[in-house]
N, C-alpha and C. Protein backbone atom coordinates (compact mmCIF):
# COMPACT_ATOMS: atom_id res chain seq x y z
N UNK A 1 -32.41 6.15 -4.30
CA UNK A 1 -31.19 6.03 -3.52
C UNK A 1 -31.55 5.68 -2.08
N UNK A 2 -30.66 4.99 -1.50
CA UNK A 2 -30.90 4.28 -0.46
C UNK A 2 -30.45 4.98 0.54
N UNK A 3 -30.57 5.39 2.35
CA UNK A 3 -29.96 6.32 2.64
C UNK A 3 -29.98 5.18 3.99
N UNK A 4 -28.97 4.88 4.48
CA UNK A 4 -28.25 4.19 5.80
C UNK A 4 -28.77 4.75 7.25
N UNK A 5 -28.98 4.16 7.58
CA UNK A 5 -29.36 4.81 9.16
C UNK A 5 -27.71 4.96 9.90
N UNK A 6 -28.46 6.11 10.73
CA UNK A 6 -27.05 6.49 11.38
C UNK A 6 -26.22 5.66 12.11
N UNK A 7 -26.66 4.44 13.27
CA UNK A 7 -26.27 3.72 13.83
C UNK A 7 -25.50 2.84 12.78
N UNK A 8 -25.66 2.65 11.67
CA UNK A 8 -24.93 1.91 10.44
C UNK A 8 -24.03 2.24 10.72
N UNK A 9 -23.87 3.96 10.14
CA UNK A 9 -22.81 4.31 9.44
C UNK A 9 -22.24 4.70 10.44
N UNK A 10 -22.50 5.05 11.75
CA UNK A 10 -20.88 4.76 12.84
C UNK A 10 -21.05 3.42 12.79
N UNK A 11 -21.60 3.07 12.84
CA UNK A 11 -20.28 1.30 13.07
C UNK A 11 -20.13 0.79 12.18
N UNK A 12 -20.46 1.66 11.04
CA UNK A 12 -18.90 1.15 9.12
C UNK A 12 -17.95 2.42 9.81
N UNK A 13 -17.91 3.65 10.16
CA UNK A 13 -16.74 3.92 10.77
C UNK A 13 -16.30 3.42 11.55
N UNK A 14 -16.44 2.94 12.63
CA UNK A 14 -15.86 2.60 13.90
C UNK A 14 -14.90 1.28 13.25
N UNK A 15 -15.41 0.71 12.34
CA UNK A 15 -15.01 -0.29 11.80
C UNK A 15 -13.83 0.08 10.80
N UNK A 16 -14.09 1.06 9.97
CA UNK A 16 -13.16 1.33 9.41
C UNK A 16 -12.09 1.95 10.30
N UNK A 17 -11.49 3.05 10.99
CA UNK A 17 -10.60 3.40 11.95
C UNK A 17 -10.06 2.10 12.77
N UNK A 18 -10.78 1.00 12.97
CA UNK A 18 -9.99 -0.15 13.63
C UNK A 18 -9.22 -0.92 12.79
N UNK A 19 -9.88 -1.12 11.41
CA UNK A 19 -8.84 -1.83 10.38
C UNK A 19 -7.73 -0.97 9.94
N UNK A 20 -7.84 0.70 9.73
CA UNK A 20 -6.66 1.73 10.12
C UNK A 20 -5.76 1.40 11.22
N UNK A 21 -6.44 1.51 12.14
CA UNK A 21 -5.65 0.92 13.09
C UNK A 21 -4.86 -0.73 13.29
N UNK A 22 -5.20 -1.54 12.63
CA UNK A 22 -4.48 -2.41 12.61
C UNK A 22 -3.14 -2.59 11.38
N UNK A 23 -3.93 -1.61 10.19
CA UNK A 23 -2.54 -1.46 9.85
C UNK A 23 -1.30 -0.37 10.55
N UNK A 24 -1.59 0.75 11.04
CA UNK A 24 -0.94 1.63 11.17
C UNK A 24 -0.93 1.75 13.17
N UNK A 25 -0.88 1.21 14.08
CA UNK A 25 -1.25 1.94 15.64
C UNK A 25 -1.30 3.02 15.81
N UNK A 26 -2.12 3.47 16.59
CA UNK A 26 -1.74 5.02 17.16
C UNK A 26 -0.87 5.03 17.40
N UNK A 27 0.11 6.27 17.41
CA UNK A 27 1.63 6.67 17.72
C UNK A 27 2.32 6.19 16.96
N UNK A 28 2.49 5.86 15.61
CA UNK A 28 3.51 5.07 14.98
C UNK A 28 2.78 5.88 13.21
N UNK A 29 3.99 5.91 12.44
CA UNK A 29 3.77 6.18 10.91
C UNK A 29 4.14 5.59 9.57
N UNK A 30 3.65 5.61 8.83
CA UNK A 30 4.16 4.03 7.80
C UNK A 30 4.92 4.49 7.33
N UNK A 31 5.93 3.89 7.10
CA UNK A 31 7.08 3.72 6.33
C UNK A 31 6.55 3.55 4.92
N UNK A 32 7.25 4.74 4.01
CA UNK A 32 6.66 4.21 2.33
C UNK A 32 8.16 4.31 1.48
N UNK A 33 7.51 3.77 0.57
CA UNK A 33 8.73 3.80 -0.51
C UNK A 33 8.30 4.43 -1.79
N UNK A 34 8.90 5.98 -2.16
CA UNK A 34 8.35 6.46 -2.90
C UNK A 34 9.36 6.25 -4.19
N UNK A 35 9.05 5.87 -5.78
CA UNK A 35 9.98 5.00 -6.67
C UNK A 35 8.84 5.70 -8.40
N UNK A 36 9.91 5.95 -8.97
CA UNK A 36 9.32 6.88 -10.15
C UNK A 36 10.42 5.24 -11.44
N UNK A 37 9.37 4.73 -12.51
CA UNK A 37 10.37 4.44 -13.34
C UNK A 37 10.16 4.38 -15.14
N UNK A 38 11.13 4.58 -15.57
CA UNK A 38 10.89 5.17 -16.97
C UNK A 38 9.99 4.44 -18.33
N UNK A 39 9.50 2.99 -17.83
CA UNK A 39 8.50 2.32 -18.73
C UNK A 39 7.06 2.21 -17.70
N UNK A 40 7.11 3.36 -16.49
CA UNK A 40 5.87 3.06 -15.97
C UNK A 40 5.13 1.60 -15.75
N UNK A 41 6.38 0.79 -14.86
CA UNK A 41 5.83 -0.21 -13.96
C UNK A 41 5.77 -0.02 -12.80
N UNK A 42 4.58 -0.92 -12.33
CA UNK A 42 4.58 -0.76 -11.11
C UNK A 42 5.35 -1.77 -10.55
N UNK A 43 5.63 -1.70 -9.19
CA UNK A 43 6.79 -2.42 -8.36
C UNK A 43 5.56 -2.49 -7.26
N UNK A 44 5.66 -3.76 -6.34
CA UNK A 44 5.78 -4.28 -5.25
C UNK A 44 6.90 -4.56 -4.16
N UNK A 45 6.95 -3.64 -3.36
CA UNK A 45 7.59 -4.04 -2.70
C UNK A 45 7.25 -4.22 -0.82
N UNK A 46 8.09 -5.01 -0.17
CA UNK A 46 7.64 -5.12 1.01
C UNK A 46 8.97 -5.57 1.99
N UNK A 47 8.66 -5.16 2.94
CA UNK A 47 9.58 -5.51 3.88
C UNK A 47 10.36 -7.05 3.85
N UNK A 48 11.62 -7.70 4.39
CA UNK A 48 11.64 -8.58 4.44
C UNK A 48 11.10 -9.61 5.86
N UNK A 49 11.32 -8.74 6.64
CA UNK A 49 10.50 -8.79 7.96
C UNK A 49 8.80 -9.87 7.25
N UNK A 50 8.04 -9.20 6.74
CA UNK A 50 6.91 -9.27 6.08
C UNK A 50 6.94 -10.52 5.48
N UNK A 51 8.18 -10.63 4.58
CA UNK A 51 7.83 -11.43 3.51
C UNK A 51 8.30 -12.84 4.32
N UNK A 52 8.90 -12.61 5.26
CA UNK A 52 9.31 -13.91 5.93
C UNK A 52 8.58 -14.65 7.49
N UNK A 53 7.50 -13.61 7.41
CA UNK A 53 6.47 -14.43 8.17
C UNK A 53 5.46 -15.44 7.92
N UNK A 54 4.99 -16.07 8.84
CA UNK A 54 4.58 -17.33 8.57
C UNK A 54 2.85 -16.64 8.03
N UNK A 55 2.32 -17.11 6.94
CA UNK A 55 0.72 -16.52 6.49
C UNK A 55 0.00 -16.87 7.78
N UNK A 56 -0.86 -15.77 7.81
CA UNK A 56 -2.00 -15.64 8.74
C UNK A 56 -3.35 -14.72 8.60
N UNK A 57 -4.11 -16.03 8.34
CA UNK A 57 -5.40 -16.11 7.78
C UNK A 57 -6.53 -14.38 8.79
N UNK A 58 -6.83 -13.14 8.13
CA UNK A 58 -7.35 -12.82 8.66
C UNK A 58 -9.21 -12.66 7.83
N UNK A 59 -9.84 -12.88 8.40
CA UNK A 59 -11.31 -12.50 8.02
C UNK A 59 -11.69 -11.39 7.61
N UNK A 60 -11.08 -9.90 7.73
CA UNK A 60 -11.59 -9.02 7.79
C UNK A 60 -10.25 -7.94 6.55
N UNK A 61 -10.46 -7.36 5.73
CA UNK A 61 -10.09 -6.45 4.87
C UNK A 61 -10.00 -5.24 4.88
N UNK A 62 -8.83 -4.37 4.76
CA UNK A 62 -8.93 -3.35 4.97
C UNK A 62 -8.35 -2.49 3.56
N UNK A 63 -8.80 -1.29 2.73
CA UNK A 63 -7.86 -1.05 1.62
C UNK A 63 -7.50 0.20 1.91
N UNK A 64 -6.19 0.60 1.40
CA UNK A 64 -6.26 2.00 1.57
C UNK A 64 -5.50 2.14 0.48
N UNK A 65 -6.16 3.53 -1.19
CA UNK A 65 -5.20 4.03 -1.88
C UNK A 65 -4.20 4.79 -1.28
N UNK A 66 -3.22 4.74 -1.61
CA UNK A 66 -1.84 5.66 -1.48
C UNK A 66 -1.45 5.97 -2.94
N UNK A 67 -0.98 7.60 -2.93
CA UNK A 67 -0.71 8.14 -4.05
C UNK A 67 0.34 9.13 -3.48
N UNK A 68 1.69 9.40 -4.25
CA UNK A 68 2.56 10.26 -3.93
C UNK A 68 1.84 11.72 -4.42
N UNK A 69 2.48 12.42 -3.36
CA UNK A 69 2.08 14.09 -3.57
C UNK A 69 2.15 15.08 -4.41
N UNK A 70 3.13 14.17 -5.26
CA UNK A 70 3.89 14.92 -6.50
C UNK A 70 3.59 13.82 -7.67
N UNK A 71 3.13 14.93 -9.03
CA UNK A 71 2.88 13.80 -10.21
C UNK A 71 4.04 13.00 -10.96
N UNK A 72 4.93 14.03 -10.67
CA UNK A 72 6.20 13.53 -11.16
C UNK A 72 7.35 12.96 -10.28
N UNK A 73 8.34 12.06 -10.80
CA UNK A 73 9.51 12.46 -9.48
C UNK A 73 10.67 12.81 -10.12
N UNK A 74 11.76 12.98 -8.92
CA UNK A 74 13.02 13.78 -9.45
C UNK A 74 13.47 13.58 -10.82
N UNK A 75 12.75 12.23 -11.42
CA UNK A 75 13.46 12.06 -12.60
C UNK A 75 12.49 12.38 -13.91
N UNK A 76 11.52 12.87 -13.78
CA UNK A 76 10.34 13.05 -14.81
C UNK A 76 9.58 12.19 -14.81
N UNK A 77 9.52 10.97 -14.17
CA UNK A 77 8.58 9.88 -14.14
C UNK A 77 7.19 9.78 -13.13
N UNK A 78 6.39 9.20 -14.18
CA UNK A 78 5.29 9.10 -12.97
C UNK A 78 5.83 8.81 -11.28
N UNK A 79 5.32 9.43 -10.64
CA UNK A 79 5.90 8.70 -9.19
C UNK A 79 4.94 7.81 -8.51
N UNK A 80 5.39 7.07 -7.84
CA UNK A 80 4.35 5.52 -7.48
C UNK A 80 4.95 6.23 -5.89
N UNK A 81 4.44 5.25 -4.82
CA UNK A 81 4.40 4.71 -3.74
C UNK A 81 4.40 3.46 -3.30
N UNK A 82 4.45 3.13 -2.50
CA UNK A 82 4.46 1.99 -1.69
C UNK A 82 4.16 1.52 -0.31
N UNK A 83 3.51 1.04 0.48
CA UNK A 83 3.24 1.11 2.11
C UNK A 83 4.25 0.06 1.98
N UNK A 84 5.37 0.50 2.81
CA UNK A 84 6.17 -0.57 4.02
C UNK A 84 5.92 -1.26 5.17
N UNK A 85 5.67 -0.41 5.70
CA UNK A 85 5.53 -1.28 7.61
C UNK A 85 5.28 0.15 8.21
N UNK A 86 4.99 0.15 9.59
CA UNK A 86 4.34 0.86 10.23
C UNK A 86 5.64 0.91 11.07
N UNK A 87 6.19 2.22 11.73
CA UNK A 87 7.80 2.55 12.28
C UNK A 87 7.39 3.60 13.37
N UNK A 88 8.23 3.62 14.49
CA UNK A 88 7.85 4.85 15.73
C UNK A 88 8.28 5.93 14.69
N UNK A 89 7.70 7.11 15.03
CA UNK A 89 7.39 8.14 14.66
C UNK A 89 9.31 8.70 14.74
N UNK A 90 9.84 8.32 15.51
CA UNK A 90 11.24 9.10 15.50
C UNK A 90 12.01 7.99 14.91
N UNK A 91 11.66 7.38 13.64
CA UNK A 91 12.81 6.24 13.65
C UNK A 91 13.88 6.37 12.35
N UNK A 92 15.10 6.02 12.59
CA UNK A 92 15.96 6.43 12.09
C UNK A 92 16.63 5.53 12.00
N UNK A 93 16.58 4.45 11.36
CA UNK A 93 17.06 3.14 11.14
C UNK A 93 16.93 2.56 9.53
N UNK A 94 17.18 1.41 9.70
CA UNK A 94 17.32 0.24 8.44
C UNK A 94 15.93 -0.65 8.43
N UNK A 95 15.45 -0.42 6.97
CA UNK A 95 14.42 -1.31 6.79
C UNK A 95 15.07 -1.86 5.33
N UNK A 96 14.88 -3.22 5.52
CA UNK A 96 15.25 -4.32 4.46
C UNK A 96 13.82 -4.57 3.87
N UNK A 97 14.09 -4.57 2.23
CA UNK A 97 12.56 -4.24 1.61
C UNK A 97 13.12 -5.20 0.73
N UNK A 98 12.32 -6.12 -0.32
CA UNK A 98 12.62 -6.63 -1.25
C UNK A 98 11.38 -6.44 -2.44
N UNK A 99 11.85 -6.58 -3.59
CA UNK A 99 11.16 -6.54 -4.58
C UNK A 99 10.28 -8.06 -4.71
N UNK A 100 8.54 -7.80 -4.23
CA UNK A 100 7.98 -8.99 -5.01
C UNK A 100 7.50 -9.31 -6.14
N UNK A 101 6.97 -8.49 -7.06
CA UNK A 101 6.07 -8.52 -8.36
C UNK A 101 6.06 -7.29 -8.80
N UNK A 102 6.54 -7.11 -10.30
CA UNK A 102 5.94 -5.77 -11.07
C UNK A 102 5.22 -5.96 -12.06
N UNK A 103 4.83 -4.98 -12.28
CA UNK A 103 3.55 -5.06 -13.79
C UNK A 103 3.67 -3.93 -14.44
N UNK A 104 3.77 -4.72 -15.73
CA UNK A 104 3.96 -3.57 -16.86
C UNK A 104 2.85 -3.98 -18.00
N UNK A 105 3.18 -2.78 -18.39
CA UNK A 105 2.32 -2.64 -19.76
C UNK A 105 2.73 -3.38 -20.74
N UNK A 106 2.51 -4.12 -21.74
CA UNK A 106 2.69 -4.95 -22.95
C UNK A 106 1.80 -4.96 -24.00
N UNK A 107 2.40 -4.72 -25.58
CA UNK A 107 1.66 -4.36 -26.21
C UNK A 107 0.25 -4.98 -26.59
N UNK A 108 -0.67 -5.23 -27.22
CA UNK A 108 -1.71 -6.40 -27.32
C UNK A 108 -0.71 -7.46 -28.34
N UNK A 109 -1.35 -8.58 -27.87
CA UNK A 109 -0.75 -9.75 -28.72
C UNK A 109 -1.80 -10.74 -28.95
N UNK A 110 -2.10 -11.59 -30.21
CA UNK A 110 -3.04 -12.19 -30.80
C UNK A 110 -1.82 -13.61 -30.70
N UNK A 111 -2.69 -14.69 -29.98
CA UNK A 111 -2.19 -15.61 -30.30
C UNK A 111 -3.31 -16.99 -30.88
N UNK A 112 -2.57 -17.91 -31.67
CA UNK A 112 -3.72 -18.67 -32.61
C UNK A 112 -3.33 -19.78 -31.90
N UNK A 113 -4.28 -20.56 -31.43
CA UNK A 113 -4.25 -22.03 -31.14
C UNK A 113 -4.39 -22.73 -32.53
């Protein structure tokens, strides 16, 4: 096993907390969309804000899992999540979200050329 020198591994942190930070700023908290549904698909969804900006090419990747706190939701269903957008911490407003892509499960299928 390979073991990193320290100067590495702060600056893969330092690195990581800045791509945190570019999704989320200091002082501000993401907006999620938490969504439970009864054939266990997943949903995409995203702001429209988002979906109606012009693409912009960045170099650098950042991932973060998100998982709701609870296994279930109000309705017995797996519960999913979602990251929205990043919102001031006191905000109490309207976010317009639209549905882009879901994925579901499907049984196996054999097809013959």
């Amino acid at each position: 096993m390979r073991v990193l020198p320290k100067d590495q591994i702060e600056q893969m942190k330092e690195e990581y907390i800045t791509g945190l930070e570019k999704i989320c700023p200091k002082g501000m908290v993401l907006a999620m969309l938490e969504y439970e549904t009864e054939d266990d698909m997943q949903l995409n969804f995203y702001s429209k804000e988002y979906l109606d900006e012009r693409p912009v090419h960045k170099s650098s990747a950042s991932m973060m899992f998100l998982k709701s706190d609870r296994e279930l939701g109000s309705n017995g269903f797996k519960s999913r999540v979602c990251m929205i957008k990043p919102v001031e911490k006191d905000f109490d407003g309207i976010i317009d979200i639209e549905l882009l892509s879901c994925f579901m499960k499907r049984p196996e299928e054999i097809i013959t050329v």
